[in-house]
C-alpha atoms as a PDB file:
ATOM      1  CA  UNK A   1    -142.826 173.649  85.525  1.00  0.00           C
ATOM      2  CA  UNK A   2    -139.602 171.349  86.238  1.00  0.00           C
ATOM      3  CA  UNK A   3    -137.116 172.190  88.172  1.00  0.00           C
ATOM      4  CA  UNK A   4    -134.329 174.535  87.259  1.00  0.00           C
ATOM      5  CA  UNK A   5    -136.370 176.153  84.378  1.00  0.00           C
ATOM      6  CA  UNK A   6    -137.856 179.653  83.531  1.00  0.00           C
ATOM      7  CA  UNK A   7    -141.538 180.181  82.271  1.00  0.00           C
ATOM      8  CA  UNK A   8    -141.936 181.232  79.044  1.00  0.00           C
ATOM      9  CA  UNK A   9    -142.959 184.638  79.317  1.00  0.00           C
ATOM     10  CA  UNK A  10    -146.567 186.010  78.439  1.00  0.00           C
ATOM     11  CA  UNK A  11    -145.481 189.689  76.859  1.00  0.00           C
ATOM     12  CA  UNK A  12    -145.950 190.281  73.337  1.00  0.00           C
ATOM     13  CA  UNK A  13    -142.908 189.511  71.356  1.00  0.00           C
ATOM     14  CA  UNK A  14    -141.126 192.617  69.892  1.00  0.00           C
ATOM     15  CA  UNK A  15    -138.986 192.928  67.102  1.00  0.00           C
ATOM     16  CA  UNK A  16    -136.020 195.257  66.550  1.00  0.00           C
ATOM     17  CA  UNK A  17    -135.808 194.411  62.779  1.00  0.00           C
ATOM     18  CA  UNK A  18    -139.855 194.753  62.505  1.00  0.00           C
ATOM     19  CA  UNK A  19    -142.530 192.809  62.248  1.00  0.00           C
ATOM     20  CA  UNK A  20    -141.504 189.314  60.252  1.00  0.00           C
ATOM     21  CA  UNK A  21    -142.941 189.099  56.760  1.00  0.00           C
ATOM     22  CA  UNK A  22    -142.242 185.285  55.623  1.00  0.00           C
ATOM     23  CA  UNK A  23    -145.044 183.084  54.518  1.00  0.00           C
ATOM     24  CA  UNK A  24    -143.928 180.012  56.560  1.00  0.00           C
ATOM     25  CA  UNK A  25    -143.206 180.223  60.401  1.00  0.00           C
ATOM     26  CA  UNK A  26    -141.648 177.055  62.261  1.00  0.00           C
ATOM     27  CA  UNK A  27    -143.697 176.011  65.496  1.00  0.00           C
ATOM     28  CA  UNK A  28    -141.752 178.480  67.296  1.00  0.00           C
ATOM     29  CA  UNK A  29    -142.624 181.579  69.760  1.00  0.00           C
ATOM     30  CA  UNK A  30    -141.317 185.006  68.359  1.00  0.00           C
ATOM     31  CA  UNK A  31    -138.860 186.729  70.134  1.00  0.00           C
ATOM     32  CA  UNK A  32    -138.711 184.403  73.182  1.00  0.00           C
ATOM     33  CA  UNK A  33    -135.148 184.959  73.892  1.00  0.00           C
ATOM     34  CA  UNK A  34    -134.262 188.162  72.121  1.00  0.00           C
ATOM     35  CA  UNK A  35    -136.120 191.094  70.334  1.00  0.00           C
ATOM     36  CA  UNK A  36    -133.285 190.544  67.576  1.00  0.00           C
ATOM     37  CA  UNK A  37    -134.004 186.772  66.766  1.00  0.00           C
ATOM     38  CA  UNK A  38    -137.327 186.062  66.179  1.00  0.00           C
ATOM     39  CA  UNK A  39    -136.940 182.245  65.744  1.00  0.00           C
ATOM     40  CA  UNK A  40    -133.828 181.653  68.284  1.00  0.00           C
ATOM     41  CA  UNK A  41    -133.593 177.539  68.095  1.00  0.00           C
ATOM     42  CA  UNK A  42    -135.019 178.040  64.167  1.00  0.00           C
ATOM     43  CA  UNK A  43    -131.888 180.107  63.650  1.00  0.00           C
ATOM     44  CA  UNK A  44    -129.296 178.512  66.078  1.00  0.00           C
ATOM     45  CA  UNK A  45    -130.130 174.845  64.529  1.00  0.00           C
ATOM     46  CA  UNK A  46    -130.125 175.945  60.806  1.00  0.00           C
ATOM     47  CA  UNK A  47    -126.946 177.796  61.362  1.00  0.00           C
ATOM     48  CA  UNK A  48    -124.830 175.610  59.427  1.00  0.00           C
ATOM     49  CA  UNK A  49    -127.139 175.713  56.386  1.00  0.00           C
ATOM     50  CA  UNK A  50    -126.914 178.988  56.129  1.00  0.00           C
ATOM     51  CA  UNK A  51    -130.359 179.068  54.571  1.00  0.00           C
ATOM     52  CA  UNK A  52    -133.115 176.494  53.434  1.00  0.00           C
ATOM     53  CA  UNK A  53    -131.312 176.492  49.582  1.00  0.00           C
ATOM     54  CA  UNK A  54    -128.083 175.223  51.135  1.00  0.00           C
ATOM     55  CA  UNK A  55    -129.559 171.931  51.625  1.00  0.00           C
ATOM     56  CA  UNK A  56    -130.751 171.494  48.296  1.00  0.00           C
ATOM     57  CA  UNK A  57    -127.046 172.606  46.722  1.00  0.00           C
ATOM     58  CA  UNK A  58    -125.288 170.544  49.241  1.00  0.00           C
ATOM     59  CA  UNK A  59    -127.821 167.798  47.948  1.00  0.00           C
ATOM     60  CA  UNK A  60    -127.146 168.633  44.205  1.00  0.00           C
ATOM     61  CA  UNK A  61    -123.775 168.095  44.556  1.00  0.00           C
ATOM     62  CA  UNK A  62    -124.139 164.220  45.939  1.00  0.00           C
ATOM     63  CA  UNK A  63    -126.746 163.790  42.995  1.00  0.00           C
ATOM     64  CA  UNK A  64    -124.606 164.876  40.539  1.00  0.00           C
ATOM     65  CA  UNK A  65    -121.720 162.950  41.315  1.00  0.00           C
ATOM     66  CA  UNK A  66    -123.727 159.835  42.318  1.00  0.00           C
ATOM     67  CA  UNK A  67    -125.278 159.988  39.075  1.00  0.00           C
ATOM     68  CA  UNK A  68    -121.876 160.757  36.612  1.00  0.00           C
ATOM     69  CA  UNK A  69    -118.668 159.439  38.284  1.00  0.00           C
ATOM     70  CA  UNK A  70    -119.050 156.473  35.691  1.00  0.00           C
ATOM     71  CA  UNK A  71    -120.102 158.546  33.076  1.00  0.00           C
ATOM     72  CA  UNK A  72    -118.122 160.328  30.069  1.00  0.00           C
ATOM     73  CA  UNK A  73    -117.019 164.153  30.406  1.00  0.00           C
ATOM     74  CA  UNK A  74    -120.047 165.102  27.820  1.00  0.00           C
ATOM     75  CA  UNK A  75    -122.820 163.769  30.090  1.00  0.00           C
ATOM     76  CA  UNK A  76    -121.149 165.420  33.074  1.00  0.00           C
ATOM     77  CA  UNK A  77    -121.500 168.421  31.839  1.00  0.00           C
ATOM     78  CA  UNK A  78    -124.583 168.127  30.263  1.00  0.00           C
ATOM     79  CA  UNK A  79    -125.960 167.117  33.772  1.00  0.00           C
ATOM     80  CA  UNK A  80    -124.313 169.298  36.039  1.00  0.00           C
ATOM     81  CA  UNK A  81    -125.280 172.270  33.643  1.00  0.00           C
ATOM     82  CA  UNK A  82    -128.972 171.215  33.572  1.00  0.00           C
ATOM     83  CA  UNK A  83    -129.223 170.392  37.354  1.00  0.00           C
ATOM     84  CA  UNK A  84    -127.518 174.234  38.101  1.00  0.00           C
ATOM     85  CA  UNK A  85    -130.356 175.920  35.871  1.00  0.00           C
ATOM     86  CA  UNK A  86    -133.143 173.487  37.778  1.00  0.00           C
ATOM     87  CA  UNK A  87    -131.981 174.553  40.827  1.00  0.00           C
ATOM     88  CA  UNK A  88    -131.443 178.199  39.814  1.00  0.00           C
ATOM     89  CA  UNK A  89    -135.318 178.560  38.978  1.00  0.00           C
ATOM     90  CA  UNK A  90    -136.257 177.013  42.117  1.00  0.00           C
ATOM     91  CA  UNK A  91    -134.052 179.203  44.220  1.00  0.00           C
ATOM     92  CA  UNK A  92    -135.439 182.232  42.512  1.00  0.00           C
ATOM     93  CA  UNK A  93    -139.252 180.819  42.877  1.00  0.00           C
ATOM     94  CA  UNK A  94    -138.542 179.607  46.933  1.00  0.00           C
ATOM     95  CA  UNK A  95    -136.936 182.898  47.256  1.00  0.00           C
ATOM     96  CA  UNK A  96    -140.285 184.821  45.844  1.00  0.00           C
ATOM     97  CA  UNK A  97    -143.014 182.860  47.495  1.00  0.00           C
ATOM     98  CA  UNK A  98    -140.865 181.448  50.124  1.00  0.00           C
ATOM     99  CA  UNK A  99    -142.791 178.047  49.586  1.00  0.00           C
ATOM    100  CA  UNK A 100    -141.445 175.269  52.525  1.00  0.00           C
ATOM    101  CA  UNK A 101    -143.830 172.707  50.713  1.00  0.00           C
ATOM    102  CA  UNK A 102    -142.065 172.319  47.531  1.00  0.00           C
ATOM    103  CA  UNK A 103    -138.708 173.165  49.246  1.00  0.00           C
ATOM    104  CA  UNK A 104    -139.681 169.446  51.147  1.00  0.00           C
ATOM    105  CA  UNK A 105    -140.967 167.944  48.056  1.00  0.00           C
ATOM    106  CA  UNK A 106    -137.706 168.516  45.590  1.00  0.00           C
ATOM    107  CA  UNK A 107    -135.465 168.053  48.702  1.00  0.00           C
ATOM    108  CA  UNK A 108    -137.392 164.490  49.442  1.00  0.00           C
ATOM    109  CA  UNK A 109    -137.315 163.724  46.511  1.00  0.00           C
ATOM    110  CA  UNK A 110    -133.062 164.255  45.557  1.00  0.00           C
ATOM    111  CA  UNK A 111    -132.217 162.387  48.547  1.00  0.00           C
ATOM    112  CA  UNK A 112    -134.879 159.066  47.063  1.00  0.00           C
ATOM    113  CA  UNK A 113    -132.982 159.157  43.935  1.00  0.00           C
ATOM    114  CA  UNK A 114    -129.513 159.516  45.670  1.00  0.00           C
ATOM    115  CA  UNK A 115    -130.146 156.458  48.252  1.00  0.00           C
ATOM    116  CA  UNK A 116    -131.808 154.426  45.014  1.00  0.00           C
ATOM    117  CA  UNK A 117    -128.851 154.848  43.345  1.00  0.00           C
ATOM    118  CA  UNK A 118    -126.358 154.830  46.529  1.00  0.00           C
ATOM    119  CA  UNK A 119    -127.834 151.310  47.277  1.00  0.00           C
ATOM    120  CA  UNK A 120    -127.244 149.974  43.812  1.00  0.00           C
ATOM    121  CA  UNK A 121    -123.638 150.977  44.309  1.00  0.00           C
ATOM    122  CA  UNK A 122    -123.919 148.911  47.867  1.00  0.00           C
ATOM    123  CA  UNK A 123    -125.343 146.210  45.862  1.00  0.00           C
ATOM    124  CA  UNK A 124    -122.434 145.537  43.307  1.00  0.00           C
ATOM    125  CA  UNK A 125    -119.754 145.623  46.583  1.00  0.00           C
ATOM    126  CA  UNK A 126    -117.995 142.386  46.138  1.00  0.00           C
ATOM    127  CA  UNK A 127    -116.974 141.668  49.259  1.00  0.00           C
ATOM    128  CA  UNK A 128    -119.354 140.285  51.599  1.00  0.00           C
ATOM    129  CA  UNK A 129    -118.124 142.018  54.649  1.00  0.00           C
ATOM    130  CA  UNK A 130    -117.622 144.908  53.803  1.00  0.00           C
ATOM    131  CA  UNK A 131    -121.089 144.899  51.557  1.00  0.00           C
ATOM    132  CA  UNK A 132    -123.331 144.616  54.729  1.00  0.00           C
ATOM    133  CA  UNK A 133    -121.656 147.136  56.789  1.00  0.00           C
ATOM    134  CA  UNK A 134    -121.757 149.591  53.831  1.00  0.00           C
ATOM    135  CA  UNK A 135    -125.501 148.560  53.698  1.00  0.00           C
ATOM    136  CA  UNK A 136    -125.752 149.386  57.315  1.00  0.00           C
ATOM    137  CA  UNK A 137    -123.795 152.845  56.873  1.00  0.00           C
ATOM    138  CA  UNK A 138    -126.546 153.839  54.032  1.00  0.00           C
ATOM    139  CA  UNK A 139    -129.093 152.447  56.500  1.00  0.00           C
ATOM    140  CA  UNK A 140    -127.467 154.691  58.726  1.00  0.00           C
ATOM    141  CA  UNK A 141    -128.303 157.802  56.633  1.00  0.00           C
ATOM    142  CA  UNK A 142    -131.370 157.099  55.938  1.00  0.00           C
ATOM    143  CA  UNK A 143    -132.199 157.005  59.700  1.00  0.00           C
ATOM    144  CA  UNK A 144    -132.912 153.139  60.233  1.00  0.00           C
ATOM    145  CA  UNK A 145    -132.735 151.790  63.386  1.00  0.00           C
ATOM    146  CA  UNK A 146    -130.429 148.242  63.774  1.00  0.00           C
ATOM    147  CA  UNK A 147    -127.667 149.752  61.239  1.00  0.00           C
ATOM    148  CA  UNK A 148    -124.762 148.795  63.647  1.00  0.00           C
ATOM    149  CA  UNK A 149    -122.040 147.761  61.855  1.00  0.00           C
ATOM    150  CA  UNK A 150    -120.868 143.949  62.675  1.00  0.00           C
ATOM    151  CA  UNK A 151    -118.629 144.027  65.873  1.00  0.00           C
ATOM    152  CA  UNK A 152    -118.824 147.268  66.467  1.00  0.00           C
ATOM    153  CA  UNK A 153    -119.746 147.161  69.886  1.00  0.00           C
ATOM    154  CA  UNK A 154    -116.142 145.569  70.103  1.00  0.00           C
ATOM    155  CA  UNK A 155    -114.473 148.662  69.502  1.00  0.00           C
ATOM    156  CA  UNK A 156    -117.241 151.348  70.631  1.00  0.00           C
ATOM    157  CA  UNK A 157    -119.186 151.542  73.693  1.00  0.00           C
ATOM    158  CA  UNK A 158    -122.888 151.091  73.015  1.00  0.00           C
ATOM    159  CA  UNK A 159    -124.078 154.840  73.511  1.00  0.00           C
ATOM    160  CA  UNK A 160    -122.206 155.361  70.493  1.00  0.00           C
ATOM    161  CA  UNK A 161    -124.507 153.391  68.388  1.00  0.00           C
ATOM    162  CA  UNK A 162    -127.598 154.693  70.010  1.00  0.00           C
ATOM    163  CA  UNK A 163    -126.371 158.283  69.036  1.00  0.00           C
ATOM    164  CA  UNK A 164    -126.588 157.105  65.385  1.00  0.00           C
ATOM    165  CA  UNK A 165    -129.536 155.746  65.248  1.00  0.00           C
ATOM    166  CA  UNK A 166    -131.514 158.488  63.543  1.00  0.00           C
ATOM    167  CA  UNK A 167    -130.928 160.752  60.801  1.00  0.00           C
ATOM    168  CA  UNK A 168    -133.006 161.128  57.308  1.00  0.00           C
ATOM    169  CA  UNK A 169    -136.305 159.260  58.827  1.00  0.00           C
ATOM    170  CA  UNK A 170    -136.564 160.476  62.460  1.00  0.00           C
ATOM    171  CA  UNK A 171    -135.829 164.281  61.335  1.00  0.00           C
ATOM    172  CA  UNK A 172    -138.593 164.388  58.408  1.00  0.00           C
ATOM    173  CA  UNK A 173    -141.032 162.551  60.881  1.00  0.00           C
ATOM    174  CA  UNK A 174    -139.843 165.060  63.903  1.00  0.00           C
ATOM    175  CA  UNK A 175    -140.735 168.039  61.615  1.00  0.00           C
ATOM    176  CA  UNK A 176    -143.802 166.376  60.441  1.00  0.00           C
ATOM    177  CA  UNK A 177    -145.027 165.889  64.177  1.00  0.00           C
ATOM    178  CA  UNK A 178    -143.862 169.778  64.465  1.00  0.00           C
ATOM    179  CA  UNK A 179    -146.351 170.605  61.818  1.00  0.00           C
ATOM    180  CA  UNK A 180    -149.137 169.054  62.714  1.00  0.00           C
ATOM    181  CA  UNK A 181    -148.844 169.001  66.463  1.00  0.00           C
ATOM    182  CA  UNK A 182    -147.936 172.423  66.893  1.00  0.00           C
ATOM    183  CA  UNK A 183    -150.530 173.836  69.676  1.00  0.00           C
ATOM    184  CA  UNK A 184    -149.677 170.950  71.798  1.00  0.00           C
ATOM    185  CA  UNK A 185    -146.076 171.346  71.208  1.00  0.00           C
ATOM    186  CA  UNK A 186    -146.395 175.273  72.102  1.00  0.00           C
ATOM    187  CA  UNK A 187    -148.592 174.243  75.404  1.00  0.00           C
ATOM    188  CA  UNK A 188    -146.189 171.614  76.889  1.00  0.00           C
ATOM    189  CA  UNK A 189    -142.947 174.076  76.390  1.00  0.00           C
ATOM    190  CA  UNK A 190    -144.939 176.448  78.387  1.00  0.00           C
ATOM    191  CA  UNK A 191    -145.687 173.399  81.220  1.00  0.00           C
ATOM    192  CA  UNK A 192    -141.916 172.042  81.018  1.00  0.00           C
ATOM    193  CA  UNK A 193    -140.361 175.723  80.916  1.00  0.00           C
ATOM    194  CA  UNK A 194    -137.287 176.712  79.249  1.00  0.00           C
ATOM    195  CA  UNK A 195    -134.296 175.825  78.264  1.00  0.00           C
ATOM    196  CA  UNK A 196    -136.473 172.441  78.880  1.00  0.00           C
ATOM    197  CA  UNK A 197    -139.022 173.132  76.604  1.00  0.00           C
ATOM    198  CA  UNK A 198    -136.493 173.729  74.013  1.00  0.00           C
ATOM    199  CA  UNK A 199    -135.812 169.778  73.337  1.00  0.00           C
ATOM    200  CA  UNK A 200    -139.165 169.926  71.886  1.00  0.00           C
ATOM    201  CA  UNK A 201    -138.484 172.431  69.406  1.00  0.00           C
ATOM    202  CA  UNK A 202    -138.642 169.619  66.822  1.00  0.00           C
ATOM    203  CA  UNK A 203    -138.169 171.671  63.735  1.00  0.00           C
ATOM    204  CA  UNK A 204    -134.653 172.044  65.303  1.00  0.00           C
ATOM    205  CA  UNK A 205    -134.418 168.694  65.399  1.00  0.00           C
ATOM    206  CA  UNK A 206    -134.759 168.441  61.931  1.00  0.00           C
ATOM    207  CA  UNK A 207    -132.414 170.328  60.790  1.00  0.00           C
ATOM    208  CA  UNK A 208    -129.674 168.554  63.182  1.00  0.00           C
ATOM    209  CA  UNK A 209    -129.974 165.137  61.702  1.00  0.00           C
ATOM    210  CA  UNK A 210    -130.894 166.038  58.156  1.00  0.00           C
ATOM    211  CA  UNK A 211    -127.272 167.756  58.814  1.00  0.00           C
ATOM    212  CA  UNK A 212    -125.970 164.396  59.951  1.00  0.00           C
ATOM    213  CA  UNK A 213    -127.517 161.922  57.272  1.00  0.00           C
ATOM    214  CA  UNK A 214    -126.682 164.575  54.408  1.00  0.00           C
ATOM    215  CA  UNK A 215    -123.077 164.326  55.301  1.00  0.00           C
ATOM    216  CA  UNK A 216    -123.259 160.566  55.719  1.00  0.00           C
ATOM    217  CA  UNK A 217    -124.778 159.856  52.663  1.00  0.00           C
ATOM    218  CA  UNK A 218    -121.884 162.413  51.269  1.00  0.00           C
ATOM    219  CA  UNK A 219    -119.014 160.759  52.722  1.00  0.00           C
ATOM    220  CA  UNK A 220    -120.632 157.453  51.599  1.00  0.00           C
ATOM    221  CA  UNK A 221    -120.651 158.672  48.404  1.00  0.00           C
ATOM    222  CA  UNK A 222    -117.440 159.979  48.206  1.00  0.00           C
ATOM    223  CA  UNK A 223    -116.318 156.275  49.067  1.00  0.00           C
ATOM    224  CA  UNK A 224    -118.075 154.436  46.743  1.00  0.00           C
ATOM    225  CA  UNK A 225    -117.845 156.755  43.998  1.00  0.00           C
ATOM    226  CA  UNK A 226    -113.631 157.206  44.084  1.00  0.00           C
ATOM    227  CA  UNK A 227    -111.735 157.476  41.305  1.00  0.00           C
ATOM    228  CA  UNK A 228    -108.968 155.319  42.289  1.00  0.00           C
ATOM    229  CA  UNK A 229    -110.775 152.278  43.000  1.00  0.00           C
ATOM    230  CA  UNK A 230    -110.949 152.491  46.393  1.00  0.00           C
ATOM    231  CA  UNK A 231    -107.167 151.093  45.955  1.00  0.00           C
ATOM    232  CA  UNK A 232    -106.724 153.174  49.318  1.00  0.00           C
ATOM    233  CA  UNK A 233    -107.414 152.832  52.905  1.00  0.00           C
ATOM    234  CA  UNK A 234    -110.769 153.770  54.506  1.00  0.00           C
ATOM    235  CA  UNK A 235    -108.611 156.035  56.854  1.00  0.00           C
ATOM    236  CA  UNK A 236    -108.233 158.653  53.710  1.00  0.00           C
ATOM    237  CA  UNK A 237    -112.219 158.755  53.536  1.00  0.00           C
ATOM    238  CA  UNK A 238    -113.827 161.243  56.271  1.00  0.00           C
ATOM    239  CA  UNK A 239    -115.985 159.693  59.180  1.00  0.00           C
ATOM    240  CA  UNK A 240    -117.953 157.381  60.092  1.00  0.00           C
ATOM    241  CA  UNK A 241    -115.975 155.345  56.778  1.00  0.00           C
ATOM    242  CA  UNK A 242    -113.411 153.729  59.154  1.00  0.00           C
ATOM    243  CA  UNK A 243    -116.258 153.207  61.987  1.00  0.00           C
ATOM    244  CA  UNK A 244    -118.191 151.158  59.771  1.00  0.00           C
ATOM    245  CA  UNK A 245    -115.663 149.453  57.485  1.00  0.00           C
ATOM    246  CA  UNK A 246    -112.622 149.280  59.625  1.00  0.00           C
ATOM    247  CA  UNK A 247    -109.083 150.691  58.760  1.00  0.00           C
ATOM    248  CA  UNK A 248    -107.937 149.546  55.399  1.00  0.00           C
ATOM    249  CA  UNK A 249    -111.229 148.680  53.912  1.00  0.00           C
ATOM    250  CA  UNK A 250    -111.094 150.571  51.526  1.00  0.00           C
ATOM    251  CA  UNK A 251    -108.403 148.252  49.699  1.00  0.00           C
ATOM    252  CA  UNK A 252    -110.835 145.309  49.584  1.00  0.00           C
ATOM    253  CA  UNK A 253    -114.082 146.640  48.347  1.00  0.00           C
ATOM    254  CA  UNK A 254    -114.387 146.199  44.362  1.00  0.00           C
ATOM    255  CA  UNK A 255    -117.527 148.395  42.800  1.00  0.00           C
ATOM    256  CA  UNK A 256    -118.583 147.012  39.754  1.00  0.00           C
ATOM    257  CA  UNK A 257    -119.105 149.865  37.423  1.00  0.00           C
ATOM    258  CA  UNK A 258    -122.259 149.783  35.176  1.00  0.00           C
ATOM    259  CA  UNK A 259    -122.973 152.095  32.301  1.00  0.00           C
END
């Protein structure tokens, strides 16, 4: 035990709503905090997703628009139409079986094709600049390390950078090491104590910076993806746009379109 923490305790966990009944726990203790929250940091962490099938329409969304903002009305709708009844069958299958594995899989594998095609977008940038830094900002979402944008250190204190360091990358490989590590993960909470022991409640983890690299790679998106040519500053385009690219960016970066 550290100091300033509480053991975890060694009662059997109750449950005012009864006994759960899903086919996938996190590595989590039932019921550690209250009888009416079995998975407290599951819960508290995964709040703004509302649920596991969030993710995968917040996802949908970037996919659709990544793939069809230079594309006529027809194909727009053919794709949006098809991607609502893929996702539709999945969210009635994930909501039968309750299967985390494929929720992973389809998830993984709409954020590859977004950040393939996200990255081609970065590629046609004309502007040298503003090119890299972009770079760095998908690099960013993607949870690379050394994605700082050039001088930024200039204008931010270097914390700031450090804070940003991990998003896509480090939260799949926290909730691997969650998986797979779980009974030594359970053991040292119950050495460190809580709230202590909570920072290694990696599944929570995960859901914080896949929070943080899905809205990255949305506003990123958003700003390479405009309709008007990114004829406007970077200050109309959400954060971190302007961190990265600077006030008034926007006006000098030059997409070419392709197909």
């Amino acid at each position: 035990m550290i100091p300033l923490s509480i053991p975890y305790s060694d009662d059997a966990p109750q449950y005012v709503w009864g006994p759960p009944m899903a086919n996938f726990n996190f590595c989590e203790e039932d019921s550690i905090i209250t009888p009416y929250i079995v998975e407290f940091i599951n819960t508290l962490s995964n709040i703004t997703y509302t649920d596991s099938l969030s993710m995968l329409l917040a996802t949908s969304f970037v996919l659709h628009r990544v793939m069809t903002f230079d594309k006529p009305p027809a194909y727009r709708k053919k794709l949006g139409l098809f991607t609502a009844l893929s996702l539709l069958s999945f969210s009635l299958y994930h909501s039968v079986y309750n299967d985390m594995t494929s929720h992973s899989v389809v998830f993984g594998v709409m954020i590859f094709v977004v950040g393939v095609k996200t990255m081609a977008l970065v590629e046609a940038i004309r502007d040298g600049k503003v090119r890299r830094n972009v770079r760095r900002l998908a690099r960013l979402g993607a949870g690379e390390p050394s994605c700082f944008p050039e001088d930024l250190y200039l204008e931010k204190p270097p914390v700031f950078g450090l804070l940003l360091k991990v998003s896509f990358g480090g939260g799949f490989a926290l909730w691997l090491v969650d998986i797979f590590a779980c009974g030594r993960l359970l053991s040292m909470r119950r050495r460190i104590g809580m709230p202590w022991g909570f920072l290694l409640e990696l599944h929570g983890w995960w859901h914080i910076l896949t929070g943080i690299g899905s809205y990255i790679f949305i506003v990123l998106v958003e700003f390479l993806t405009s309709d008007d040519g990114h004829d406007t500053s970077s200050e109309m385009y959400a954060w971190p746009v302007t961190i990265f690219l600077g006030r008034g960016a926007g006006k000098s970066v030059k997409v070419a379109k392709t197909g």
